[in-house]
Protein backbone atom coordinates (compact mmCIF):
# COMPACT_ATOMS: atom_id res chain seq x y z
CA UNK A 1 60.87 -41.18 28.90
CA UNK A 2 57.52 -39.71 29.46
CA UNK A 3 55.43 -38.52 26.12
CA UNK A 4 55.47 -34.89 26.13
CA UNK A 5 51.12 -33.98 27.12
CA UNK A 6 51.51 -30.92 25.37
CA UNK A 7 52.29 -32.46 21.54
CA UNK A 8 49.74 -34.94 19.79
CA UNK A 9 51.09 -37.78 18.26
CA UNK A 10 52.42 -35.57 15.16
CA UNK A 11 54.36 -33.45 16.96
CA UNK A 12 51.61 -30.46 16.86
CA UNK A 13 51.19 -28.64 19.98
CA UNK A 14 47.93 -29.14 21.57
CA UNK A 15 45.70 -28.48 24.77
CA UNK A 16 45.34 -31.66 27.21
CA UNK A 17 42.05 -32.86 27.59
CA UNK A 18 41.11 -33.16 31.21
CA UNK A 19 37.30 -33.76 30.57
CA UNK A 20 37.69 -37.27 32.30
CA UNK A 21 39.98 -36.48 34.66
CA UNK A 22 38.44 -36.49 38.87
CA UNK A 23 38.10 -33.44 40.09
CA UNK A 24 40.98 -33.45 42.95
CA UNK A 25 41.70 -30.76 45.71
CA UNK A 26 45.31 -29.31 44.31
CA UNK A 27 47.90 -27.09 46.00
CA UNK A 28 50.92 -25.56 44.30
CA UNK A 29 53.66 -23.47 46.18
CA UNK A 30 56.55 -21.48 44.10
CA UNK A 31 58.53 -18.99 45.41
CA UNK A 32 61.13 -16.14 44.02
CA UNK A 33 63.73 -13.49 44.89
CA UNK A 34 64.30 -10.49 44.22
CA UNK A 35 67.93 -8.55 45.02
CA UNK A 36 68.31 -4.63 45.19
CA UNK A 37 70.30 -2.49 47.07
CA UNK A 38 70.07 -1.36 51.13
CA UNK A 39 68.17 1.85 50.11
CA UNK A 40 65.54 0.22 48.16
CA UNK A 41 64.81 -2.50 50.40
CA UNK A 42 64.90 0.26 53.45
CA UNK A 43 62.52 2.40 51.56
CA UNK A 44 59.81 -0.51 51.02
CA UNK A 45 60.33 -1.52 54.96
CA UNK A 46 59.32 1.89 55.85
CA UNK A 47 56.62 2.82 53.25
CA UNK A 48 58.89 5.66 51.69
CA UNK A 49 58.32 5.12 48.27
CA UNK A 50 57.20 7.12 46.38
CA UNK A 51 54.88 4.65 44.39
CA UNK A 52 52.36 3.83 47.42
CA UNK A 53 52.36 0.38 49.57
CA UNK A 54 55.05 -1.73 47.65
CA UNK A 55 54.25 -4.62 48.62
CA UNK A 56 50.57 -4.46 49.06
CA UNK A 57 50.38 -3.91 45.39
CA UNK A 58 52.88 -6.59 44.50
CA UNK A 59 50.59 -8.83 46.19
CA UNK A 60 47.17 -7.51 44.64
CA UNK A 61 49.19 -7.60 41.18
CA UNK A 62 50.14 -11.44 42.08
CA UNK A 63 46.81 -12.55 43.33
CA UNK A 64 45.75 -10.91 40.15
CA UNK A 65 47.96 -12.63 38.05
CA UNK A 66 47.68 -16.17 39.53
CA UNK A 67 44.09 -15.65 38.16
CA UNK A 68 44.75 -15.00 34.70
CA UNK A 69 47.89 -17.04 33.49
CA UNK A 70 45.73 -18.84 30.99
CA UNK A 71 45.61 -15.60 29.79
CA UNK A 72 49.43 -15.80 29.56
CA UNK A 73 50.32 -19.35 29.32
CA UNK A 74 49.07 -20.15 25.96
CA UNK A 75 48.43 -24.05 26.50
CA UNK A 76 46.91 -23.77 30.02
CA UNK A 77 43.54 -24.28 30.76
CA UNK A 78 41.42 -21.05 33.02
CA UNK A 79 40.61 -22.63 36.44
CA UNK A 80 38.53 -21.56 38.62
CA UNK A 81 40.79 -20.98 41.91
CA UNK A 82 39.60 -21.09 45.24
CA UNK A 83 42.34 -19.11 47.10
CA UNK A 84 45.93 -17.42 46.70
CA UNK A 85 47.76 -16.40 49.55
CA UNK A 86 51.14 -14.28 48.82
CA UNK A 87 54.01 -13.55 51.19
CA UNK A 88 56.89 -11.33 51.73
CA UNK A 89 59.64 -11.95 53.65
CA UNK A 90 62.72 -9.73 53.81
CA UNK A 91 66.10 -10.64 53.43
CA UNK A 92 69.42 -8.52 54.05
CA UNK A 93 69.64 -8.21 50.80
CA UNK A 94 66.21 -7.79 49.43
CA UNK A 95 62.91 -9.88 49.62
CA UNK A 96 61.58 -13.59 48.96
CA UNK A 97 57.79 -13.87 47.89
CA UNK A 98 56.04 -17.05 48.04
CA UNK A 99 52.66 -18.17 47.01
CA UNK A 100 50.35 -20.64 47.73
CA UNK A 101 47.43 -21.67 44.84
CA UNK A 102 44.27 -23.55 45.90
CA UNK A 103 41.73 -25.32 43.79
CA UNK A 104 39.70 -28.44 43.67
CA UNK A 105 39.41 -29.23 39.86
CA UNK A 106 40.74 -31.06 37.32
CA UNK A 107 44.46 -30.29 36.92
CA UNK A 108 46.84 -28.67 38.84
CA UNK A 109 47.93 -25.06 39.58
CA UNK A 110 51.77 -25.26 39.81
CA UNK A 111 51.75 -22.52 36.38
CA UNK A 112 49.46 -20.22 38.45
CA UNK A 113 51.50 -20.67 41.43
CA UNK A 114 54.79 -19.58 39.49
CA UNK A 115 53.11 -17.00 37.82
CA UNK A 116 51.77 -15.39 40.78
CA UNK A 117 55.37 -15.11 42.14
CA UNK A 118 57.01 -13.73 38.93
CA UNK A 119 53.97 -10.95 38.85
CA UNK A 120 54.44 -10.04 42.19
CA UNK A 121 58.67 -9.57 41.90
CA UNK A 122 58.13 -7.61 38.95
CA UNK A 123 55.76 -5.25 40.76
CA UNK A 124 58.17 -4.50 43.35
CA UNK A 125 60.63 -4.00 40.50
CA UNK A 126 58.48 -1.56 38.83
CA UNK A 127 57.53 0.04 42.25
CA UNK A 128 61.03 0.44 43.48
CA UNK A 129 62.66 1.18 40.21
CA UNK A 130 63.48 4.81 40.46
CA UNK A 131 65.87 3.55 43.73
CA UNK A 132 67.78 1.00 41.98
CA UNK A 133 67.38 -0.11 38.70
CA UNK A 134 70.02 -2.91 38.97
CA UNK A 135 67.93 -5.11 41.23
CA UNK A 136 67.83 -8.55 40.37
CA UNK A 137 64.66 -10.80 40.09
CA UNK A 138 65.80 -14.69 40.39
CA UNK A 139 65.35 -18.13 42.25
CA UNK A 140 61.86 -18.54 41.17
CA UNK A 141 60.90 -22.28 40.89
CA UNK A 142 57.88 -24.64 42.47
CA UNK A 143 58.40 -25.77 46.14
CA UNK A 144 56.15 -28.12 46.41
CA UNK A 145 52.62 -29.56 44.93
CA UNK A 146 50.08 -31.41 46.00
CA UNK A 147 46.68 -33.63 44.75
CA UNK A 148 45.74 -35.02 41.03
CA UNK A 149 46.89 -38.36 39.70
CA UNK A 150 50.83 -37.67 40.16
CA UNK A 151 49.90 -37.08 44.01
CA UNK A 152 52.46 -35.08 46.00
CA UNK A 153 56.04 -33.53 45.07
CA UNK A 154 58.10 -31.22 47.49
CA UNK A 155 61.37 -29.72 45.88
């Protein structure tokens, strides 16, 4: 089994030290769900709520996010990313959002990546509440990474 990188050797949790590590070019994709009803997902198509831009904001509020999950992971280190790019895509039964983290540095973005994703659902949650407050956030997991010493891993 693989030692845990997160725990020193007595068990104490602890930030990695990546101060030797090559500075790689790294790519993370995650992506997530969320489920709500026909009038909620009709309203965001057609810019009726009452909010503002739905998803222009869920993607400002991801971007946003994918920039400060040290912030909000409490073992991760800040990195300096080079781009985030967030999607939308709409289901029948709601929408998928996907991002994409860039870098070139020392360790990889697959927490920013995830985190960007989980910011941007819960926008459109707290955008869209007041139309269904039963909508369901869900599916949200890595896709695939790319770059530092355990190279490349697609889902």
């Amino acid at each position: 089994m693989n030692k845990l990188t997160h725990l020193d050797d007595t068990g104490t949790a602890s930030m990695v030290d990546v101060g030797d590590k090559a500075a790689t070019r790294r790519s993370a994709t995650a992506r997530g769900r969320i489920l709500m009803s026909e009038q909620a997902l009709t309203a965001i198509r057609n810019g009726d709520v009452a909010k503002g831009d739905v998803l222009g904001t869920a993607r400002i509020a991801g971007i946003m996010a994918a920039k400060k999950t040290a912030d909000l992971i409490p073992l991760c280190h800040p990195l300096a990313i080079s781009a985030v790019d967030l999607e939308f895509l709409y289901l029948k039964d709601g929408l998928e959002a996907t991002a994409t983290v860039k870098l070139t540095g020392k360790t990889g973005v697959e927490m920013e990546a995830l985190t960007a994703v989980s910011v941007a659902l819960l926008t459109v949650y707290d955008m869209a509440k007041a139309l269904d407050k039963g909508m369901q956030i869900g599916e949200i997991g890595l896709l695939e990474k790319s770059g530092g010493k355990s190279g490349n891993w697609t889902a």
